[in-house]
N, C-alpha and C. Protein backbone atom coordinates (compact mmCIF):
# COMPACT_ATOMS: atom_id res chain seq x y z
N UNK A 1 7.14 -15.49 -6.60
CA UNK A 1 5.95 -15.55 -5.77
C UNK A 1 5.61 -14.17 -5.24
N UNK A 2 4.45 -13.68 -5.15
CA UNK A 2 4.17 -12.64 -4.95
C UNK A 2 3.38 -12.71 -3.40
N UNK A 3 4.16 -11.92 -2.53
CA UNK A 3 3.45 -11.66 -1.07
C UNK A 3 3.75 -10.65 -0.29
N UNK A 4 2.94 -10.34 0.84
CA UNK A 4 3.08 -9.49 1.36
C UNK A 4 4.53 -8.96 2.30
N UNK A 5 4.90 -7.80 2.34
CA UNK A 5 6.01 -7.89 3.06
C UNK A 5 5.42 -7.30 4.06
N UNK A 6 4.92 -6.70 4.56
CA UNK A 6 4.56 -5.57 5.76
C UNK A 6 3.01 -5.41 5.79
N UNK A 7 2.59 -5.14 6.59
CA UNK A 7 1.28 -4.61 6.78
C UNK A 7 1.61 -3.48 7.53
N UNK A 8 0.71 -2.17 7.48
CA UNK A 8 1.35 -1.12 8.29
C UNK A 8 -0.21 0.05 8.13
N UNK A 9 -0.24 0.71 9.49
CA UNK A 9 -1.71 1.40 9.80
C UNK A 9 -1.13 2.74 10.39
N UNK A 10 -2.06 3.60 10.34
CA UNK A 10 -1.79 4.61 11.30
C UNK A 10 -2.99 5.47 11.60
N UNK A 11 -3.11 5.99 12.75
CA UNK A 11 -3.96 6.68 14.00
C UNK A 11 -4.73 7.65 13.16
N UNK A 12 -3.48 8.28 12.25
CA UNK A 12 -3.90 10.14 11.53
C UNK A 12 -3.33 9.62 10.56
N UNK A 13 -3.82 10.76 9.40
CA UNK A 13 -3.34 11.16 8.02
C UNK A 13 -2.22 12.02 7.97
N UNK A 14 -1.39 11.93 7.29
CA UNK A 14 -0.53 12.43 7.16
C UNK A 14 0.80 12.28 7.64
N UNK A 15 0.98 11.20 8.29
CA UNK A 15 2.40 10.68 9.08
C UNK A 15 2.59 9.40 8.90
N UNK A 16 3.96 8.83 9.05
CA UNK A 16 4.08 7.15 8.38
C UNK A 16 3.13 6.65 9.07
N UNK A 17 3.12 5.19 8.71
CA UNK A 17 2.86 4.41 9.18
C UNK A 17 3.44 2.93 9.78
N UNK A 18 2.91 2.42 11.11
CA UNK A 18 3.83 1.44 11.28
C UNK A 18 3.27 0.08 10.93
N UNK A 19 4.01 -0.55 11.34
CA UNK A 19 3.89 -2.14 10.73
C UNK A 19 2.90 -2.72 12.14
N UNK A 20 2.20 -3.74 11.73
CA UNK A 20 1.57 -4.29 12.95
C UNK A 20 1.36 -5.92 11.98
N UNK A 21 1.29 -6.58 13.00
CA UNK A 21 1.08 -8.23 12.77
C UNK A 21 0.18 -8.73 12.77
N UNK A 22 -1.29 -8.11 12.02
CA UNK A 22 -2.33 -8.65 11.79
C UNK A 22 -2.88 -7.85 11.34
N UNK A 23 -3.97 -7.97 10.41
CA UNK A 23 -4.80 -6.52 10.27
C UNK A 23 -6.34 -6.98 9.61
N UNK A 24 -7.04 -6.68 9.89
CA UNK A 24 -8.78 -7.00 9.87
C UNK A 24 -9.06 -6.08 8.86
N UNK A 25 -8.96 -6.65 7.67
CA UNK A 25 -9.76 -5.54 6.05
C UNK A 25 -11.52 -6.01 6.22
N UNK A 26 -12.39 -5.15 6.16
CA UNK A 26 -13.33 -4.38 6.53
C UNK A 26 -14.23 -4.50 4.81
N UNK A 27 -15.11 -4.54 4.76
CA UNK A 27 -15.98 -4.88 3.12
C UNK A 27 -16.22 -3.17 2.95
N UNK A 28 -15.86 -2.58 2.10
CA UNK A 28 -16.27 -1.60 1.36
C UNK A 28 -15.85 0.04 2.53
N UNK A 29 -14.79 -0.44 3.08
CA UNK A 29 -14.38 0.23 4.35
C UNK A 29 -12.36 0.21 4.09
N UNK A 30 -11.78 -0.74 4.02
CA UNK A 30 -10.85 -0.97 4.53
C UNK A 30 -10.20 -1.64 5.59
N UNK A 31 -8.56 -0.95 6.13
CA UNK A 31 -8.20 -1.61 7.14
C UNK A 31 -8.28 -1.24 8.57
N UNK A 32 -9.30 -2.05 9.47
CA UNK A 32 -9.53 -1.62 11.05
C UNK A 32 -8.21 -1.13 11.27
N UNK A 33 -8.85 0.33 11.86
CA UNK A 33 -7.78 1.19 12.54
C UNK A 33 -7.14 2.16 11.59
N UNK A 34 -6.86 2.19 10.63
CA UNK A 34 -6.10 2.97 9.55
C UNK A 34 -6.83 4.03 9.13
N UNK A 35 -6.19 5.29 9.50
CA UNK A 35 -7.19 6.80 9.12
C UNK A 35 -7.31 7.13 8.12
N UNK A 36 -6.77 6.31 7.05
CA UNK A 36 -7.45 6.53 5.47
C UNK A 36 -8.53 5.49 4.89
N UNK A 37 -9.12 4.75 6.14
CA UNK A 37 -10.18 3.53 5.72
C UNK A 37 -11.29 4.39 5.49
N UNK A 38 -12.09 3.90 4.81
CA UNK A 38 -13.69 4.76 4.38
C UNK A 38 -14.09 3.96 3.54
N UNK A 39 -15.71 4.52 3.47
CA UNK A 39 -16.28 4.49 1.98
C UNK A 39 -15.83 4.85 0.87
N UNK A 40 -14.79 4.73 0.37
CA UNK A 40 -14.40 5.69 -0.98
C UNK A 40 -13.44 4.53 -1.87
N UNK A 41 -12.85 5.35 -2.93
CA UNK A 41 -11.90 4.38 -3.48
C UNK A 41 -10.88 4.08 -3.24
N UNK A 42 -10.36 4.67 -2.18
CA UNK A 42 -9.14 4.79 -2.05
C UNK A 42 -8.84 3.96 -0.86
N UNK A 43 -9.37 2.77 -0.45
CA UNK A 43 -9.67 2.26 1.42
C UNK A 43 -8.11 1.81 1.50
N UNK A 44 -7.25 1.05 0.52
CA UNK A 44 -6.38 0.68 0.74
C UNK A 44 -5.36 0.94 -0.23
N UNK A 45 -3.88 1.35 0.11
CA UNK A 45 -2.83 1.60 -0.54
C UNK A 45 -1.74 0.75 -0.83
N UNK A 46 -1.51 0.13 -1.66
CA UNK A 46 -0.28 -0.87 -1.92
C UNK A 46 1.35 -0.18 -2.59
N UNK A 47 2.15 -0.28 -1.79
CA UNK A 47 3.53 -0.18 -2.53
C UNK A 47 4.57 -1.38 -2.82
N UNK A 48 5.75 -1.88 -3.42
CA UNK A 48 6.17 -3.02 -3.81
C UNK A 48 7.49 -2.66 -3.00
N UNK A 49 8.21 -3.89 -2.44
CA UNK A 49 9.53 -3.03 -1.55
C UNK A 49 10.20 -2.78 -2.97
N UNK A 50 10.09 -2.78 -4.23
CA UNK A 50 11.07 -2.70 -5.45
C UNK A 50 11.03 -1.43 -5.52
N UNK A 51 10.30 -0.97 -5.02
CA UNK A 51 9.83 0.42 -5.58
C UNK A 51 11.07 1.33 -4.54
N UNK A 52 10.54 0.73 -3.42
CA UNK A 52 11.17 1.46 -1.96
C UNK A 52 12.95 1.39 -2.16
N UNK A 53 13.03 0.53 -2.95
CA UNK A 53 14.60 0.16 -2.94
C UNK A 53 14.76 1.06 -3.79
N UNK A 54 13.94 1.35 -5.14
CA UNK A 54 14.56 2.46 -6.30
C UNK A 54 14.79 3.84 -5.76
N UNK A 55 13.97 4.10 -4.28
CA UNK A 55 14.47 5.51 -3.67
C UNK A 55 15.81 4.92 -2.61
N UNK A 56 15.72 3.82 -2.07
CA UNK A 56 17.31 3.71 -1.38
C UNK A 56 18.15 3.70 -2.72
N UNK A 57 18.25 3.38 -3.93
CA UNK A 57 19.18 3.44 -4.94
C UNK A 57 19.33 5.11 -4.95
N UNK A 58 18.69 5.70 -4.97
CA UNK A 58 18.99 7.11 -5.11
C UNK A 58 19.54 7.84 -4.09
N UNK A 59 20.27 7.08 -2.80
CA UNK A 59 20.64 7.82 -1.57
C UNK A 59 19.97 8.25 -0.68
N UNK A 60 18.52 7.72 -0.28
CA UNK A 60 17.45 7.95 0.82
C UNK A 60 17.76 6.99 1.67
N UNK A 61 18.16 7.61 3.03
CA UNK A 61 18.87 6.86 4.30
C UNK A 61 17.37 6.78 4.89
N UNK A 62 17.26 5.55 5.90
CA UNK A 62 16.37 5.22 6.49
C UNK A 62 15.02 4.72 6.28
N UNK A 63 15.23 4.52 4.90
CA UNK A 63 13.78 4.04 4.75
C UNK A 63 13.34 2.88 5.09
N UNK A 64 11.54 2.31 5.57
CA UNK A 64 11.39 1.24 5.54
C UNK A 64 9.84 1.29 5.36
N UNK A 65 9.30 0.06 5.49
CA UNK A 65 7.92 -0.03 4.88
C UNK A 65 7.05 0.80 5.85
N UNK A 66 5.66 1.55 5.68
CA UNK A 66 5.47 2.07 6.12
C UNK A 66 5.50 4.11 5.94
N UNK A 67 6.95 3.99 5.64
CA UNK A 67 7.73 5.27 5.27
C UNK A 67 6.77 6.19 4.20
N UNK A 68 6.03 5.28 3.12
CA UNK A 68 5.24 6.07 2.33
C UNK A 68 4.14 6.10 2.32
N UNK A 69 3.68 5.78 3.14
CA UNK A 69 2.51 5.28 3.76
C UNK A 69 1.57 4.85 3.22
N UNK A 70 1.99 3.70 2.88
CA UNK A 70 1.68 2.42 2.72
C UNK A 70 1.00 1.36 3.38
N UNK A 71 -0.21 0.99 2.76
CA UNK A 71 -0.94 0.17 3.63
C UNK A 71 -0.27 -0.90 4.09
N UNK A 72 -0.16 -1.78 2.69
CA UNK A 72 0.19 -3.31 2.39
C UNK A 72 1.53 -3.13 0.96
N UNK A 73 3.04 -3.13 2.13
CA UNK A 73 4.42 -3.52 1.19
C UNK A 73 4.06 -4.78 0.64
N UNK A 74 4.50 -4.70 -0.83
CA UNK A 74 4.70 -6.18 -1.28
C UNK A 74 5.81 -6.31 -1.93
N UNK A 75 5.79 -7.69 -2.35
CA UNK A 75 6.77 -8.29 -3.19
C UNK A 75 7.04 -9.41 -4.36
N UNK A 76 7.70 -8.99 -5.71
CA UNK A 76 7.03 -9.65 -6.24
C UNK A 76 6.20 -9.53 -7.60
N UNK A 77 5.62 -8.39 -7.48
CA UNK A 77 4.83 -7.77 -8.52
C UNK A 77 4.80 -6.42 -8.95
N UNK A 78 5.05 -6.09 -10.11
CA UNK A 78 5.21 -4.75 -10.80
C UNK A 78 3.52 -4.23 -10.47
N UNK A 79 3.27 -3.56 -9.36
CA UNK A 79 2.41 -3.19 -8.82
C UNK A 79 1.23 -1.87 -9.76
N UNK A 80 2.58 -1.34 -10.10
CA UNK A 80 1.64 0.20 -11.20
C UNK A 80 1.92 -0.54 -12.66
N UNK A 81 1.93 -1.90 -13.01
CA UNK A 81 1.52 -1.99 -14.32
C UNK A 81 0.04 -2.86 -14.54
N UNK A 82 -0.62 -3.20 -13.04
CA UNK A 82 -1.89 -3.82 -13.01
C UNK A 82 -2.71 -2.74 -13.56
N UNK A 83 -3.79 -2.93 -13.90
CA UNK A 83 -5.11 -2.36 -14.46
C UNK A 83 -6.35 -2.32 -13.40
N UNK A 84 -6.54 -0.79 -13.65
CA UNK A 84 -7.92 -0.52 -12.76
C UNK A 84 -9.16 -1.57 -13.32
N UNK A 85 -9.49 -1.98 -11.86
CA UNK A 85 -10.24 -3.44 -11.96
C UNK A 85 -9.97 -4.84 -11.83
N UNK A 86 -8.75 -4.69 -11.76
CA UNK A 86 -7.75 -6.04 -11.65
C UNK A 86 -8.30 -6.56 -9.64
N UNK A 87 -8.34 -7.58 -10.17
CA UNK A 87 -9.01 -8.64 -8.28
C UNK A 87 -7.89 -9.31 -8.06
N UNK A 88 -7.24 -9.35 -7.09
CA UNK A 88 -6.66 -10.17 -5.99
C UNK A 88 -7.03 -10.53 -5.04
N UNK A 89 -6.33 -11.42 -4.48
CA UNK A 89 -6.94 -11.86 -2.75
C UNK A 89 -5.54 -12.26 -1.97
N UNK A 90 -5.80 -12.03 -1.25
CA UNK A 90 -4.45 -12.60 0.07
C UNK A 90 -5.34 -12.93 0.62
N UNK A 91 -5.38 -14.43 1.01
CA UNK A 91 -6.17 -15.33 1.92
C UNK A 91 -7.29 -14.78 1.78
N UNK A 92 -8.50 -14.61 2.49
CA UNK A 92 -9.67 -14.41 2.10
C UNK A 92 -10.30 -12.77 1.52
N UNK A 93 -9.22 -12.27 1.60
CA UNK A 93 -9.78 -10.79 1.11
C UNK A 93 -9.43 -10.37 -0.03
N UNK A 94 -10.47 -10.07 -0.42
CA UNK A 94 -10.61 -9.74 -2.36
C UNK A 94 -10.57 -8.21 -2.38
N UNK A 95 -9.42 -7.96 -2.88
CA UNK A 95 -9.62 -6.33 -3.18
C UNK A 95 -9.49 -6.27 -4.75
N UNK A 96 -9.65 -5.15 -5.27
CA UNK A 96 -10.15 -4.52 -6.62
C UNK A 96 -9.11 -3.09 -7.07
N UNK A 97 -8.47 -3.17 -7.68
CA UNK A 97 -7.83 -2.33 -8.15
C UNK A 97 -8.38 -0.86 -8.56
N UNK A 98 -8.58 0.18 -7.89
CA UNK A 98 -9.09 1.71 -8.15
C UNK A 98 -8.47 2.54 -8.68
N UNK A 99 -7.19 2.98 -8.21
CA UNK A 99 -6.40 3.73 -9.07
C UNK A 99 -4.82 3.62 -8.87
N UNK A 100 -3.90 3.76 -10.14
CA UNK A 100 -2.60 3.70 -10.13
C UNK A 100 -1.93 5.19 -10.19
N UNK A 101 -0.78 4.76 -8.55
CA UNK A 101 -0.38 6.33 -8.43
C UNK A 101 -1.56 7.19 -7.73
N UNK A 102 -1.02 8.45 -7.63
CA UNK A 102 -1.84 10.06 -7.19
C UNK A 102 -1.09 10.49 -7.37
N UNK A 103 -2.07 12.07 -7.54
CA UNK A 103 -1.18 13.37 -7.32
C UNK A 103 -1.08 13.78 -6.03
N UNK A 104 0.16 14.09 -5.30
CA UNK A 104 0.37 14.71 -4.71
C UNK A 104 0.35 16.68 -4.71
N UNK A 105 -1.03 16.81 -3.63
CA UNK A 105 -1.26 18.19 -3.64
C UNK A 105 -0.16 18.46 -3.03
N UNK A 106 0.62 18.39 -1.87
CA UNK A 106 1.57 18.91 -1.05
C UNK A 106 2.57 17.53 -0.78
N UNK A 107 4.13 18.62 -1.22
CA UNK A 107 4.65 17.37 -1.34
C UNK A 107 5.64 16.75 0.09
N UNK A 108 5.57 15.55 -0.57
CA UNK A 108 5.64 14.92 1.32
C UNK A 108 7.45 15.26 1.59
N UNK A 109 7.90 14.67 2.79
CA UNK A 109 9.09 15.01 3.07
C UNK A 109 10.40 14.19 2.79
N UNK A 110 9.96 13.18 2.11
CA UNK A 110 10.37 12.44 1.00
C UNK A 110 11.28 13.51 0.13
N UNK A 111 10.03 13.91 -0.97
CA UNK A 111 9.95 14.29 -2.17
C UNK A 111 10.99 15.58 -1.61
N UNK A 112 10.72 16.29 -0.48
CA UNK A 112 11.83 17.20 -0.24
C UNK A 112 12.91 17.50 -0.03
N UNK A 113 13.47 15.94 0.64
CA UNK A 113 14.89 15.88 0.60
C UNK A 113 15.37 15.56 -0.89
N UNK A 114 14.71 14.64 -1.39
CA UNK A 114 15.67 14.56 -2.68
C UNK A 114 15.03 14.78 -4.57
N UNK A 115 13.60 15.68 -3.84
CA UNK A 115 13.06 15.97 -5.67
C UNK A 115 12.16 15.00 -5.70
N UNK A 116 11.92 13.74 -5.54
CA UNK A 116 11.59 12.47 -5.78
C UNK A 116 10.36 11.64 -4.97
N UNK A 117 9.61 11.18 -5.38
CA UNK A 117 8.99 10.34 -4.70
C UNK A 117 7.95 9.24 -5.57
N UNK A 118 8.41 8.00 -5.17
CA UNK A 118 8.04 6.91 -6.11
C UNK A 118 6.88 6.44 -5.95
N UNK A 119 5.94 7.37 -4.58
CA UNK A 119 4.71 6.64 -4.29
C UNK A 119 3.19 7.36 -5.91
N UNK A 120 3.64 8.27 -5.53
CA UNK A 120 3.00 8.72 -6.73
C UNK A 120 2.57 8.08 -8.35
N UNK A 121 3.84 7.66 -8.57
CA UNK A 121 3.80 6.66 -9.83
C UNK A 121 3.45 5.23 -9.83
N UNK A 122 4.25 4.41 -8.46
CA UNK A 122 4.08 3.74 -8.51
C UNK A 122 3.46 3.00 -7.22
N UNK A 123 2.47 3.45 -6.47
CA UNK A 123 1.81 2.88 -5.35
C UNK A 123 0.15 3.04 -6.28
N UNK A 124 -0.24 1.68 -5.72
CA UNK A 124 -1.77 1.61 -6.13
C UNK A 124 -3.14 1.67 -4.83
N UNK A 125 -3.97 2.16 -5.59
CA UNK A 125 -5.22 1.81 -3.87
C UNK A 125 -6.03 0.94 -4.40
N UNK A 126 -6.97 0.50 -3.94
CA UNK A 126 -7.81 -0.32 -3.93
C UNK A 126 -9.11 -0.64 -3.02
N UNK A 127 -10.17 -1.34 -3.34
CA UNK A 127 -11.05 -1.17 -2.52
C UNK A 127 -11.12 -2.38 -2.06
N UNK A 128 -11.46 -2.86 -0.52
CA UNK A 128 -12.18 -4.62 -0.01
C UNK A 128 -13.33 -4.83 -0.41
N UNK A 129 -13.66 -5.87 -1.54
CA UNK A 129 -14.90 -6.32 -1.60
C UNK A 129 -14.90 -7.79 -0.98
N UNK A 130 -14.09 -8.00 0.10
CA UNK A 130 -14.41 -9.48 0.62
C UNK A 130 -13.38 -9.28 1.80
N UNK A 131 -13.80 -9.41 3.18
CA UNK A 131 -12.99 -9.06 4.15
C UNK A 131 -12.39 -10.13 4.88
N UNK A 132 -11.26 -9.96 5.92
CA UNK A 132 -10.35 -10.95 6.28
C UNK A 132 -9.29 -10.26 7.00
N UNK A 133 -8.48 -11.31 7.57
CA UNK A 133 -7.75 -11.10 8.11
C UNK A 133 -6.18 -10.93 7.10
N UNK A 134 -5.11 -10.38 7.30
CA UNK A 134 -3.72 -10.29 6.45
C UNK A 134 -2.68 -10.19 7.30
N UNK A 135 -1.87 -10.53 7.23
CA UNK A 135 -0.67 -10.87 7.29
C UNK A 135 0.72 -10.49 6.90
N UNK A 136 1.78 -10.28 7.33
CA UNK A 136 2.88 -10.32 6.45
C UNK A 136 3.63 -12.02 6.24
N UNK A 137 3.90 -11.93 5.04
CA UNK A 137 4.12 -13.75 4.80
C UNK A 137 2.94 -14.37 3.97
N UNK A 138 1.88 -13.29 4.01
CA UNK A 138 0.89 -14.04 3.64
C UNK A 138 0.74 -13.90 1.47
N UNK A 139 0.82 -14.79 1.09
CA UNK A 139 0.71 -15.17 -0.30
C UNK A 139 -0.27 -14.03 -1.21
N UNK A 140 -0.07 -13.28 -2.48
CA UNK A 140 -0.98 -12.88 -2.84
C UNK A 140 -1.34 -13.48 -4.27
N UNK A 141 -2.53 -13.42 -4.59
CA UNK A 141 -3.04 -14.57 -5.40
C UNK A 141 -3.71 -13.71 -6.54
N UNK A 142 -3.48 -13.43 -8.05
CA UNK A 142 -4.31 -12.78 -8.72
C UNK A 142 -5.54 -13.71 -9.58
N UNK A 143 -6.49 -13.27 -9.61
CA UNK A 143 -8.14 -13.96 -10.03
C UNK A 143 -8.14 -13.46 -11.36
């Protein structure tokens, strides 16, 4: 079953993000409150905790969701083998698959302790074309 593990926002760019217990996705915007929401393609970021575990397999102390800053942790689904354009929904919000991975211009502090960083390859963004409320616990459903 594929669902959400975490929901997680933050104030500014460039620093984790934390987890919060509700979150209001926004039509062609993103998630209220989160400083990477906009008009663009990029409104929302998904990572899989599978992913997060393949950097605790490599000896990264402390990690948790959030850490890569990460919109919406999931679980469940091989996240970077979906296709740009691919629709899901968690309860009423339909997002759209934009792009798999980025490049990182400057690399985060991750990638500095140990060479590595799995958000790049394998974290996806996406855009809200149908807004709602989310959850952690909450079911994700592919269309």
């Amino acid at each position: 079953m594929c669902k959400v593990v975490a929901v997680n926002i933050s104030a500014k760019k460039g620093v984790h993000k934390v987890s919060v217990d509700v979150a209001e996705c926004i039509v062609n915007f993103g998630i209220k409150g989160d400083a990477h929401a906009g008009n663009w393609h990029r409104q929302v970021s998904f990572l899989g905790i599978e992913s997060i575990e393949k950097m605790k397999d490599l000896g990264l102390t402390g990690l948790c969701t959030g850490k890569f800053a990460e919109n919406i942790t999931t679980s469940g689904v091989e996240l970077y083998t979906l296709k740009i354009g691919t629709r899901f929904k968690i309860n009423d919000v339909l997002f759209e698959v934009t792009q798999i991975g980025k490049e990182c211009h400057k690399k985060c502090e991750i990638y500095n302790k140990i060479g590595d960083c799995v958000m790049p390859r394998e974290g996806i963004f996406a855009r809200v074309l149908q807004g709602g409320i989310i959850k952690p616990g909450d079911s994700i459903d592919f269309c």
